[in-house]
N, C-alpha and C. Protein backbone atom coordinates (compact mmCIF):
# COMPACT_ATOMS: atom_id res chain seq x y z
N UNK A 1 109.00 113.63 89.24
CA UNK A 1 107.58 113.40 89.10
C UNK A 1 106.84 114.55 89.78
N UNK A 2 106.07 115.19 89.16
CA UNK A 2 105.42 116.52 89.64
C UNK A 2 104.89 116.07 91.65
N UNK A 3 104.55 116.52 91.46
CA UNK A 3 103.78 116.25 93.14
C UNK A 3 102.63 116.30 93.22
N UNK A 4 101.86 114.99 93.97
CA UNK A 4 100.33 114.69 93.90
C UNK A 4 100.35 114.00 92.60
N UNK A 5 100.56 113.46 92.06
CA UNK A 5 99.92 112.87 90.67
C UNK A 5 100.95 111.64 90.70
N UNK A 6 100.48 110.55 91.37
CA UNK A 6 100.90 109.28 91.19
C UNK A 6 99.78 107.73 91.78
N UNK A 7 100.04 107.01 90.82
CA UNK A 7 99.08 105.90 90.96
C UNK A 7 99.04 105.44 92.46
N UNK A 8 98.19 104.69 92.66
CA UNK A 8 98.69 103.86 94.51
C UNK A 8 99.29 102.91 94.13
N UNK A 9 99.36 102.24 92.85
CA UNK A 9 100.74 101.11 92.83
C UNK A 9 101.81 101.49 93.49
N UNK A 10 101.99 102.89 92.56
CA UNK A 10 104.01 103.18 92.78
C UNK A 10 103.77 103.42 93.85
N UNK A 11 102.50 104.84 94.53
CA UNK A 11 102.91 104.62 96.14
C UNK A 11 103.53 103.25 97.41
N UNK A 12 102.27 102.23 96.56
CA UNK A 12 102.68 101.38 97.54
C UNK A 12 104.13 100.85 97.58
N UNK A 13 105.46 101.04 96.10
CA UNK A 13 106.51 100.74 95.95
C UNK A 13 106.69 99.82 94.64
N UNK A 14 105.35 99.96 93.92
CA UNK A 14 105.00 98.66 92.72
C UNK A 14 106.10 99.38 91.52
N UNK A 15 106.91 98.33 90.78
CA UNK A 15 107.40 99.11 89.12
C UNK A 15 106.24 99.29 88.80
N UNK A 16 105.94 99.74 87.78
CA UNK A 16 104.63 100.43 87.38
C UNK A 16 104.76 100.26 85.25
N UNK A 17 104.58 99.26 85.00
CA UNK A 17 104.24 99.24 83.81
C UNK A 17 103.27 99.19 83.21
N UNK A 18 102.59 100.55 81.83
CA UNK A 18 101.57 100.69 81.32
C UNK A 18 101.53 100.53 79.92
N UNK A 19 100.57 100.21 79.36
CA UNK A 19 100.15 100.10 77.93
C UNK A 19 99.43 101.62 77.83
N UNK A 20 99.73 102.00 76.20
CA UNK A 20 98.63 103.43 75.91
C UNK A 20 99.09 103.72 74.83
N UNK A 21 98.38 104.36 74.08
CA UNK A 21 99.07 105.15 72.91
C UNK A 21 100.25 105.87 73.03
N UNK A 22 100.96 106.08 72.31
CA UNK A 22 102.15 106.55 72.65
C UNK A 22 101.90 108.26 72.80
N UNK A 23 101.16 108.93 72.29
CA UNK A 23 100.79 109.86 72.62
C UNK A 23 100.54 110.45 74.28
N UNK A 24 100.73 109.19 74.73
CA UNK A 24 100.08 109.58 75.89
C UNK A 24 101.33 109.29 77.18
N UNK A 25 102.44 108.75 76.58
CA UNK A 25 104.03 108.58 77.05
C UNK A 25 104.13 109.37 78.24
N UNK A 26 104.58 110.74 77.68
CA UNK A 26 104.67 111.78 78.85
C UNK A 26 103.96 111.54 80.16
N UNK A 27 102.67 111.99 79.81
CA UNK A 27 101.84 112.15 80.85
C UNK A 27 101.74 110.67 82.07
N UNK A 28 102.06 109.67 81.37
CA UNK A 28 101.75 108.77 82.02
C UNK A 28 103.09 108.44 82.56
N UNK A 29 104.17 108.87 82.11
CA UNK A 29 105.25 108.71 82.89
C UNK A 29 105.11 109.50 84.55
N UNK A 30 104.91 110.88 84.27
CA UNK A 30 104.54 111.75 85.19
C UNK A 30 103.73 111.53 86.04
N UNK A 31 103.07 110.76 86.30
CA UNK A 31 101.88 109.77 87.06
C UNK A 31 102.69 108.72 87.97
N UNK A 32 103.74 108.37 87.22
CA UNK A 32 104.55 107.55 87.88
C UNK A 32 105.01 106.09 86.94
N UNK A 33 104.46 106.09 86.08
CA UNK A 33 105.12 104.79 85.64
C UNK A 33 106.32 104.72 85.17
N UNK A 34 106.93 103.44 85.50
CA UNK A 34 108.00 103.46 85.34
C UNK A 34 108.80 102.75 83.60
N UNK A 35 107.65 102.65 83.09
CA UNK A 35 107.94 101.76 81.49
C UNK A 35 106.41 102.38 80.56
N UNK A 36 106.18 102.51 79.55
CA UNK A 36 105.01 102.39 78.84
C UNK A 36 105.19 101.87 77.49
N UNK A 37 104.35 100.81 77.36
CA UNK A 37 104.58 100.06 76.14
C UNK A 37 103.41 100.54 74.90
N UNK A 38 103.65 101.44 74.05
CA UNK A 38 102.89 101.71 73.03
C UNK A 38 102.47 100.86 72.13
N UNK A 39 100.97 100.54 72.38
CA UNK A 39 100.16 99.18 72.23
C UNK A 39 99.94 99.87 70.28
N UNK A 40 100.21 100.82 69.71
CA UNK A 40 99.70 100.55 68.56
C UNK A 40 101.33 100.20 67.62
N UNK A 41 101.99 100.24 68.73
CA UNK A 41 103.82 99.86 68.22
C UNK A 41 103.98 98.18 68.37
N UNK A 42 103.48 97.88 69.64
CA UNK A 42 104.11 96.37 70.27
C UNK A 42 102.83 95.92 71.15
N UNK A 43 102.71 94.58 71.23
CA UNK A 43 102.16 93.77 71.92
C UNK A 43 102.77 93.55 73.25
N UNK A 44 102.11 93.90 74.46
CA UNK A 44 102.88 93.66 75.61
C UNK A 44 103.32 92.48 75.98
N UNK A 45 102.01 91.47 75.36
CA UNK A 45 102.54 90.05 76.03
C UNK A 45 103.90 89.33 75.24
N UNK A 46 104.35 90.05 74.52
CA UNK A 46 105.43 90.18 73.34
C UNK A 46 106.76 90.82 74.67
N UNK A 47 106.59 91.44 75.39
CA UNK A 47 107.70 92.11 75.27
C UNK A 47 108.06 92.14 77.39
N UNK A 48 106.97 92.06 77.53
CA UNK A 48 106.86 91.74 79.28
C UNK A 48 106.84 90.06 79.76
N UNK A 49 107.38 90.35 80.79
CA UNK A 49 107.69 88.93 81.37
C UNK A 49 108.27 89.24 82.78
N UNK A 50 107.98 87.96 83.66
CA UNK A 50 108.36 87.10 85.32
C UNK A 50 107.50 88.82 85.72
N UNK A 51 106.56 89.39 86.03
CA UNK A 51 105.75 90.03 86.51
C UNK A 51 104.67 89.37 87.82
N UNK A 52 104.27 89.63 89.11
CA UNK A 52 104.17 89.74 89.95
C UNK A 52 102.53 89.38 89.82
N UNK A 53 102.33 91.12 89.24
CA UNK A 53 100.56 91.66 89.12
C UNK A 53 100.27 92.24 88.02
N UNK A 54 99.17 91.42 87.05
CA UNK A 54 98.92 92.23 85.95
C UNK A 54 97.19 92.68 86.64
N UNK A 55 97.27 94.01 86.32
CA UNK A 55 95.87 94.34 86.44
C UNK A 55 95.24 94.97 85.30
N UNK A 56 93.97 93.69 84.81
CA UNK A 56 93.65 93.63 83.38
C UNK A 56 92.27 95.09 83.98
N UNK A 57 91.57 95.62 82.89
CA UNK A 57 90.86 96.47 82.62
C UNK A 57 90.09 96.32 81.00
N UNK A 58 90.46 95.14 80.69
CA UNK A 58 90.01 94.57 79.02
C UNK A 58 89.32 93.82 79.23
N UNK A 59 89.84 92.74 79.88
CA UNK A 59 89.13 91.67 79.41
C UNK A 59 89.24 91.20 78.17
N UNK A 60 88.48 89.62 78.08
CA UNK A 60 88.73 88.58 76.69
C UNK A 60 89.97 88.68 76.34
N UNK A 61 90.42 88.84 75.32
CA UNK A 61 92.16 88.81 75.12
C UNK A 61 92.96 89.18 76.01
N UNK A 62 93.17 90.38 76.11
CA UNK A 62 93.61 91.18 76.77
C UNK A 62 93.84 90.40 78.14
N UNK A 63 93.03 89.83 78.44
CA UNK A 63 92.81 89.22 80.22
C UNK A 63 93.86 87.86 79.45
N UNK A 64 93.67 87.32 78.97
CA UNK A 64 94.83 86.41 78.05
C UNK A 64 95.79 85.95 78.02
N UNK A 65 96.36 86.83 77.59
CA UNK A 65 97.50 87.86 76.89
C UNK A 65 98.45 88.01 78.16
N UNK A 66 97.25 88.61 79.42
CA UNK A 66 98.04 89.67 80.83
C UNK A 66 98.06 87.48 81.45
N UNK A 67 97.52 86.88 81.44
CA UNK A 67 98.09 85.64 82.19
C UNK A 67 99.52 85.08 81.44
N UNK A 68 99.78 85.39 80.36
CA UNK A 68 101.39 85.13 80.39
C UNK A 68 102.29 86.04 80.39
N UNK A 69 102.14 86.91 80.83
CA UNK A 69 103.21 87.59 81.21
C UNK A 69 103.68 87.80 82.52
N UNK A 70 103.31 86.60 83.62
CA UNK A 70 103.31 86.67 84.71
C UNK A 70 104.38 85.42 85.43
N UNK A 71 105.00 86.07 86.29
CA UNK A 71 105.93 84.59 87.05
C UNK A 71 105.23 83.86 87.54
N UNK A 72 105.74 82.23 87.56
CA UNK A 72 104.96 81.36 88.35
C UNK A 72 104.13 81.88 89.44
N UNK A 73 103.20 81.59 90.19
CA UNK A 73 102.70 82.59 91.24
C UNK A 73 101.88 83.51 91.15
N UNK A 74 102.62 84.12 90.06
CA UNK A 74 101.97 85.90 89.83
C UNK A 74 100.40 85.58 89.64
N UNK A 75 99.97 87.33 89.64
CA UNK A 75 98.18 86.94 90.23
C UNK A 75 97.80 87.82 89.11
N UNK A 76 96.58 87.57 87.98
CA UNK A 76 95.39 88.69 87.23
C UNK A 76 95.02 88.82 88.08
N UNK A 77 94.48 90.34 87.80
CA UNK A 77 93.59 90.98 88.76
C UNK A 77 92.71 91.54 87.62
N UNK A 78 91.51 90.94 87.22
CA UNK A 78 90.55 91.48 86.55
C UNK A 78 89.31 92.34 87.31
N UNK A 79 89.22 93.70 86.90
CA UNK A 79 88.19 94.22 86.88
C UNK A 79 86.85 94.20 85.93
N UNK A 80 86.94 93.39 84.61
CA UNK A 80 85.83 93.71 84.09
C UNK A 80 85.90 92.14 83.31
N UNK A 81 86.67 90.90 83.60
CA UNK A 81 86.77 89.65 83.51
C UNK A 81 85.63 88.71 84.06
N UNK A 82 85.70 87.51 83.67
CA UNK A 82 84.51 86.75 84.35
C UNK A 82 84.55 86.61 85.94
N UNK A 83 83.66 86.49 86.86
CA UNK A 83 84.05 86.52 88.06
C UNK A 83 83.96 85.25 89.08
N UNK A 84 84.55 85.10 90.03
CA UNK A 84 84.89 83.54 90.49
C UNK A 84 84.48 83.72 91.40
N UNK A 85 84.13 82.30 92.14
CA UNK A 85 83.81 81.91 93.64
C UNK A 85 84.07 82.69 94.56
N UNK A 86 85.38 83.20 94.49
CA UNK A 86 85.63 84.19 95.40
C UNK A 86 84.52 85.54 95.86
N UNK A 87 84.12 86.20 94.65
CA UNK A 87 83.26 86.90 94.41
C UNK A 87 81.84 86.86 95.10
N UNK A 88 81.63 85.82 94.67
CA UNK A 88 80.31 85.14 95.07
C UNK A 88 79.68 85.46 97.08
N UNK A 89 81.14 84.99 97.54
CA UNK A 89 81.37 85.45 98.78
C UNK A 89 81.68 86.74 99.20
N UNK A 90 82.06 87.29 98.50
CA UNK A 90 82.80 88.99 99.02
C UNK A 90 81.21 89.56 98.55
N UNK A 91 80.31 89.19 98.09
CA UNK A 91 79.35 89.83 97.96
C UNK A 91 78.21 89.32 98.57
N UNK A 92 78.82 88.42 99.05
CA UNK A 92 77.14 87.73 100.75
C UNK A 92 76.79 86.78 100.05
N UNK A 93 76.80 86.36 98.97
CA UNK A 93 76.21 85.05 98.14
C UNK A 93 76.65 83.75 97.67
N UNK A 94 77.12 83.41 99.49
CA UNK A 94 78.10 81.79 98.91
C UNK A 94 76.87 81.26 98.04
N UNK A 95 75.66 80.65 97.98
CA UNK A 95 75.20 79.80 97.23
C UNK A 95 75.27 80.27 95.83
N UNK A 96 75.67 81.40 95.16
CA UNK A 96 76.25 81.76 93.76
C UNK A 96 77.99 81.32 93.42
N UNK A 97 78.39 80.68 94.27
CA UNK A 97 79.98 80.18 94.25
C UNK A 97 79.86 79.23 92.94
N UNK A 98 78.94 78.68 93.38
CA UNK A 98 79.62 77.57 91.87
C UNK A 98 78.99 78.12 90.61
N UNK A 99 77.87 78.87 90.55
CA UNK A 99 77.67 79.69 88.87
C UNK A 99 79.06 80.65 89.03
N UNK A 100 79.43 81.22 89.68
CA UNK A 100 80.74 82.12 89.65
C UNK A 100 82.02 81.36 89.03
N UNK A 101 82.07 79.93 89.52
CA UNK A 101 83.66 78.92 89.53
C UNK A 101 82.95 78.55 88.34
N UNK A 102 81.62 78.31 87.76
CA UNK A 102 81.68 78.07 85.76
C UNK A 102 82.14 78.93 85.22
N UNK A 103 81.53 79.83 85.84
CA UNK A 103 81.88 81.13 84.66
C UNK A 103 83.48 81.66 84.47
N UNK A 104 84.01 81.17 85.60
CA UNK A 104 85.27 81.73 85.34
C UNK A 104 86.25 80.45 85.33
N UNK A 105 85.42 79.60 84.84
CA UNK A 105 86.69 78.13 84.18
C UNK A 105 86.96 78.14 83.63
N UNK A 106 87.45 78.93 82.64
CA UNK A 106 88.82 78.88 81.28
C UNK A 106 89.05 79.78 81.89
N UNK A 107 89.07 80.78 82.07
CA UNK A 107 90.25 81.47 82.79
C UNK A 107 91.66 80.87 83.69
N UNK A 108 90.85 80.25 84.67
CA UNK A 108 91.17 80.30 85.51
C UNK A 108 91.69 78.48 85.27
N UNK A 109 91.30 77.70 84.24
CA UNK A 109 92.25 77.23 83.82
C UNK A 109 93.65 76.80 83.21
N UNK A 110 93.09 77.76 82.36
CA UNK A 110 94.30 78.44 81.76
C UNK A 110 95.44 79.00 82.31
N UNK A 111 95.12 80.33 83.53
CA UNK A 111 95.72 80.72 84.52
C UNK A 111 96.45 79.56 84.91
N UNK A 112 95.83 78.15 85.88
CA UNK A 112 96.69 77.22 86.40
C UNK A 112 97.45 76.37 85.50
N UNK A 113 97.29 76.46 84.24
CA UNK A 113 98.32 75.50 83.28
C UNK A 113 99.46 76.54 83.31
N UNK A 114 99.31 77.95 83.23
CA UNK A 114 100.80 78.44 83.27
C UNK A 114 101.23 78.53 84.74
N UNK A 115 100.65 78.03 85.50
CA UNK A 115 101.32 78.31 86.94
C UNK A 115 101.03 79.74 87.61
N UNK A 116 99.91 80.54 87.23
CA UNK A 116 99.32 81.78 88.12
C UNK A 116 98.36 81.38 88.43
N UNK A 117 97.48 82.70 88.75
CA UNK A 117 96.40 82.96 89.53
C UNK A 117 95.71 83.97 88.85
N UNK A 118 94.14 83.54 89.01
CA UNK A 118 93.51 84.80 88.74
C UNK A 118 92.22 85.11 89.69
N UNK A 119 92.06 86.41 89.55
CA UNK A 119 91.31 86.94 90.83
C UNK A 119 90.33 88.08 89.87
N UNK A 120 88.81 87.87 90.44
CA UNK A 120 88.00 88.59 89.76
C UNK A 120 87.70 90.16 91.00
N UNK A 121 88.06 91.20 90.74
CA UNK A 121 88.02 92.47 91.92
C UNK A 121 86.96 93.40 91.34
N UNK A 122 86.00 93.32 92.57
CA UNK A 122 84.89 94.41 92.24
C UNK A 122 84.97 95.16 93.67
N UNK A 123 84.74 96.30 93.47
CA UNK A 123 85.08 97.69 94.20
C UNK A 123 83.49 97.47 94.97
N UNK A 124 84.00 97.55 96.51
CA UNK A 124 83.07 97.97 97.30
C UNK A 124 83.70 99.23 98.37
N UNK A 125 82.58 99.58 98.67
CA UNK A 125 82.70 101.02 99.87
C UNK A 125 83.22 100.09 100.82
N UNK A 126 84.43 100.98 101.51
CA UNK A 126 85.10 100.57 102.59
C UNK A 126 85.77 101.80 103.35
N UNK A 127 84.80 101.77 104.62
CA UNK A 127 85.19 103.40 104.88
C UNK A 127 86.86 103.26 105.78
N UNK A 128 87.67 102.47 105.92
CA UNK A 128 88.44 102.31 106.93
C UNK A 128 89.43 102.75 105.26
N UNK A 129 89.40 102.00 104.25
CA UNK A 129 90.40 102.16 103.28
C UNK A 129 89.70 103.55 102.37
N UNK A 130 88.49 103.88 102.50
CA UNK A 130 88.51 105.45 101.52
C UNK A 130 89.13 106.04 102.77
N UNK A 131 88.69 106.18 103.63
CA UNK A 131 89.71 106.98 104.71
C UNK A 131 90.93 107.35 104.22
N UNK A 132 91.98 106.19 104.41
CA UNK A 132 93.13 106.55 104.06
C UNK A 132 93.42 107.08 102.81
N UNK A 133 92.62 106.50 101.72
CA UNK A 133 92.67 107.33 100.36
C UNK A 133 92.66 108.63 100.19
N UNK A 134 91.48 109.12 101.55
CA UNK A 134 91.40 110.61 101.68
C UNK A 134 92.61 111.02 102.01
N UNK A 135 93.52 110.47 103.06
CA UNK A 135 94.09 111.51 103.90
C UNK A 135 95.54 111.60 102.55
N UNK A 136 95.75 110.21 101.85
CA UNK A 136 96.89 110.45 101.05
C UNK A 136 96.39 111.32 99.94
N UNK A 137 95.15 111.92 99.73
CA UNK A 137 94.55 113.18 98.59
C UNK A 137 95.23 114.23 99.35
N UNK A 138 94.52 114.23 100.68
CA UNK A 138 94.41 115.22 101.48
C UNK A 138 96.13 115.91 101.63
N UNK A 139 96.92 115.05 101.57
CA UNK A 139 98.31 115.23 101.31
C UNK A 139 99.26 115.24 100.48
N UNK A 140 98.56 115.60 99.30
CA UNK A 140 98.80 115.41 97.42
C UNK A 140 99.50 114.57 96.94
N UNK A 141 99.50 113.17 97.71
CA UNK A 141 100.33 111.75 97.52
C UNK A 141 99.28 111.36 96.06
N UNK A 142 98.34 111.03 95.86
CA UNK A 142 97.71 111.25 95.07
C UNK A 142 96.40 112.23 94.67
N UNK A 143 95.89 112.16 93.63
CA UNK A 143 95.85 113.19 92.60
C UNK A 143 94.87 112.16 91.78
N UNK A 144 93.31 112.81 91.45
CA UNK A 144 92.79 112.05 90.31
C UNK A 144 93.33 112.65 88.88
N UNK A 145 93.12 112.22 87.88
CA UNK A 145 93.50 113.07 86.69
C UNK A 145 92.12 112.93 85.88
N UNK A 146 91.48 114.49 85.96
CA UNK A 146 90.36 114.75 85.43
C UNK A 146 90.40 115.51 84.15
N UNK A 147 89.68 114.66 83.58
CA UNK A 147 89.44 114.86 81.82
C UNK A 147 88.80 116.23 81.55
N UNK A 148 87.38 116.00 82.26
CA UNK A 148 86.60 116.96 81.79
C UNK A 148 84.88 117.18 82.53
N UNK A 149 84.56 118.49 83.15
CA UNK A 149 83.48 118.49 83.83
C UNK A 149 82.12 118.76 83.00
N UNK A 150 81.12 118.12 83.05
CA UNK A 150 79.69 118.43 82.58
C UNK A 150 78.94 118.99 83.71
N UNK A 151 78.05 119.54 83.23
CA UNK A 151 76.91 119.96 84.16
C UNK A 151 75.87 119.02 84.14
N UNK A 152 74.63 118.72 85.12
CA UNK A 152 74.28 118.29 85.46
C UNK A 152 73.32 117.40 84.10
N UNK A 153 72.57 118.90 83.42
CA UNK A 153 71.82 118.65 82.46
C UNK A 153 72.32 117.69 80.89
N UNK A 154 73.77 117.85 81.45
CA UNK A 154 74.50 116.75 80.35
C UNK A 154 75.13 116.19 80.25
N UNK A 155 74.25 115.44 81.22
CA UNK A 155 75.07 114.13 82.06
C UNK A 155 74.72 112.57 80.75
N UNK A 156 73.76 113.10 80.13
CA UNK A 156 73.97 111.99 78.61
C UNK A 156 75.11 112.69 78.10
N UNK A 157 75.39 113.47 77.70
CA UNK A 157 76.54 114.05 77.06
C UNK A 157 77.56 113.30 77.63
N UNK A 158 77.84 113.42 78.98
CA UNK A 158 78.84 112.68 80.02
C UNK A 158 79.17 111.42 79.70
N UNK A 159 77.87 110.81 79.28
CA UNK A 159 78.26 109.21 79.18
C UNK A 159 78.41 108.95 77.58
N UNK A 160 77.89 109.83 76.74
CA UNK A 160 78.01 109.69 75.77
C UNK A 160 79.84 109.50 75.24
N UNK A 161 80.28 110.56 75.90
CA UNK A 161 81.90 110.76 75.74
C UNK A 161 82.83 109.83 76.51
N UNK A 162 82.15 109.32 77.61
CA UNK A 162 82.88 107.90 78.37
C UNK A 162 82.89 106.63 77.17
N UNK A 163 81.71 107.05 76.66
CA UNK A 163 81.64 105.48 75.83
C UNK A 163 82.09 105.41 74.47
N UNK A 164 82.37 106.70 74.21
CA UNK A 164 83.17 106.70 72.76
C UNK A 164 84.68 106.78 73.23
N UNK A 165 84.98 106.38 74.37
CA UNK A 165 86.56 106.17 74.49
C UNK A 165 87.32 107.03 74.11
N UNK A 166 86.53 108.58 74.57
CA UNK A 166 87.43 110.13 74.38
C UNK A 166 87.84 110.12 75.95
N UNK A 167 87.33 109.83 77.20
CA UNK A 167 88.08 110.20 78.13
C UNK A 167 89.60 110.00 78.42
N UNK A 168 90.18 111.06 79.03
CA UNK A 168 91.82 110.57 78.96
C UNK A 168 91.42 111.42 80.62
N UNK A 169 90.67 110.31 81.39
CA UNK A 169 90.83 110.77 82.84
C UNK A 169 89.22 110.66 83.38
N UNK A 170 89.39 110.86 84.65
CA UNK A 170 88.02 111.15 85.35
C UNK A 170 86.52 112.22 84.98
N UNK A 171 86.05 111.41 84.69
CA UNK A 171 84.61 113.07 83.69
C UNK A 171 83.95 113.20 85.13
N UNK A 172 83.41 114.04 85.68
CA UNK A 172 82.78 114.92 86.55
C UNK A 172 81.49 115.43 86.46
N UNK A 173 80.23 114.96 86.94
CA UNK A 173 79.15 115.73 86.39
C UNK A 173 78.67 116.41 88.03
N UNK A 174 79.12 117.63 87.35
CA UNK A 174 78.33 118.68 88.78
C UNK A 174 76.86 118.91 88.97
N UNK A 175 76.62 118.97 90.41
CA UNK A 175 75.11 118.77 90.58
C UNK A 175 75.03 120.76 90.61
N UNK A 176 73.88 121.27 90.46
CA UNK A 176 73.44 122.41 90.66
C UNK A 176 72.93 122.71 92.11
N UNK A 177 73.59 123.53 92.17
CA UNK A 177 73.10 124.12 93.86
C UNK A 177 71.79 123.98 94.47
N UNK A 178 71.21 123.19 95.54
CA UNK A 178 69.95 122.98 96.13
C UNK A 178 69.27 124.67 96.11
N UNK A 179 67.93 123.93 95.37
CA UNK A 179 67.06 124.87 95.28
C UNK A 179 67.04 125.81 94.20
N UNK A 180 67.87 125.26 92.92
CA UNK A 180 67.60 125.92 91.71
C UNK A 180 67.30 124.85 90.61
């Protein structure tokens, strides 16, 4: 595996199985995964099973789909899924707990008829854990993988190309030097 260019799963010691076009095999092996299932070949929830941690990035099906392929126990980890009670709290707003626990009741029903868990994860600043993120950059343990840089003035351009689902990595919009 080249050096610097691996997920924090595998760092942390995770197998590392991905879905992607198959086109994209190589590269994502080289990153670190250890399996990739070419989603326009096979259905993962077809072909994976007794898994730990699925971490969905879909949602609706997809979020689905990733609750059976999991061992008794095992936990979704949705980023862009409905979000639960839990949430409600990690963001200062117990009295939003129970619109959070509606919104995420079929899920999370569903989840408990097969015997998992699901967990709604939204990214907050945490300077004790970017810290360490830095120092494992800082030590080419990881590595972002950047698509492509815009300049400032086309930064619609920027989002334009995020949202037509051309990025294959991190887009970058550089600011212009203070005072021009």
């Amino acid at each position: 595996m080249p050096r610097g260019r691996r997920w924090l799963a595998k760092h942390l010691g995770a197998y590392v199985v991905t879905t992607a076009h198959g086109n994209d095999e190589e590269k994502l092996r080289g990153l670190g995964a250890n399996a990739v299932i070419d989603y326009t070949k096979a259905d993962f929830a077809e072909v994976l099973h007794g898994y730990d941690v699925v971490l969905d990035s879909l949602g609706g099906d997809n979020l689905a789909k990733s609750l059976t392929v999991l061992k008794p126990g095992g936990l979704a980890i949705s980023v862009v899924g409905p979000p639960d009670a839990a949430f409600a709290e990690q963001v200062g707003r117990p009295l939003l707990k129970p619109v959070m626990a509606l919104m995420s009741r079929k899920v999370r029903a569903r989840a408990r008829k097969l015997g998992v868990r699901y967990s709604f994860f939204f990214m907050r600043a945490d300077g004790a854990q970017l810290k360490t993120l830095a120092a494992l950059y800082d030590a080419g343990t990881l590595r972002p993988v950047l698509d492509r840089t815009f300049p400032f003035d086309e930064t619609l351009d920027a989002m334009a190309y995020v949202e037509q689902g051309r990025a294959k990595g991190k887009i970058v919009v550089t600011m212009p030097p203070p005072g021009t």
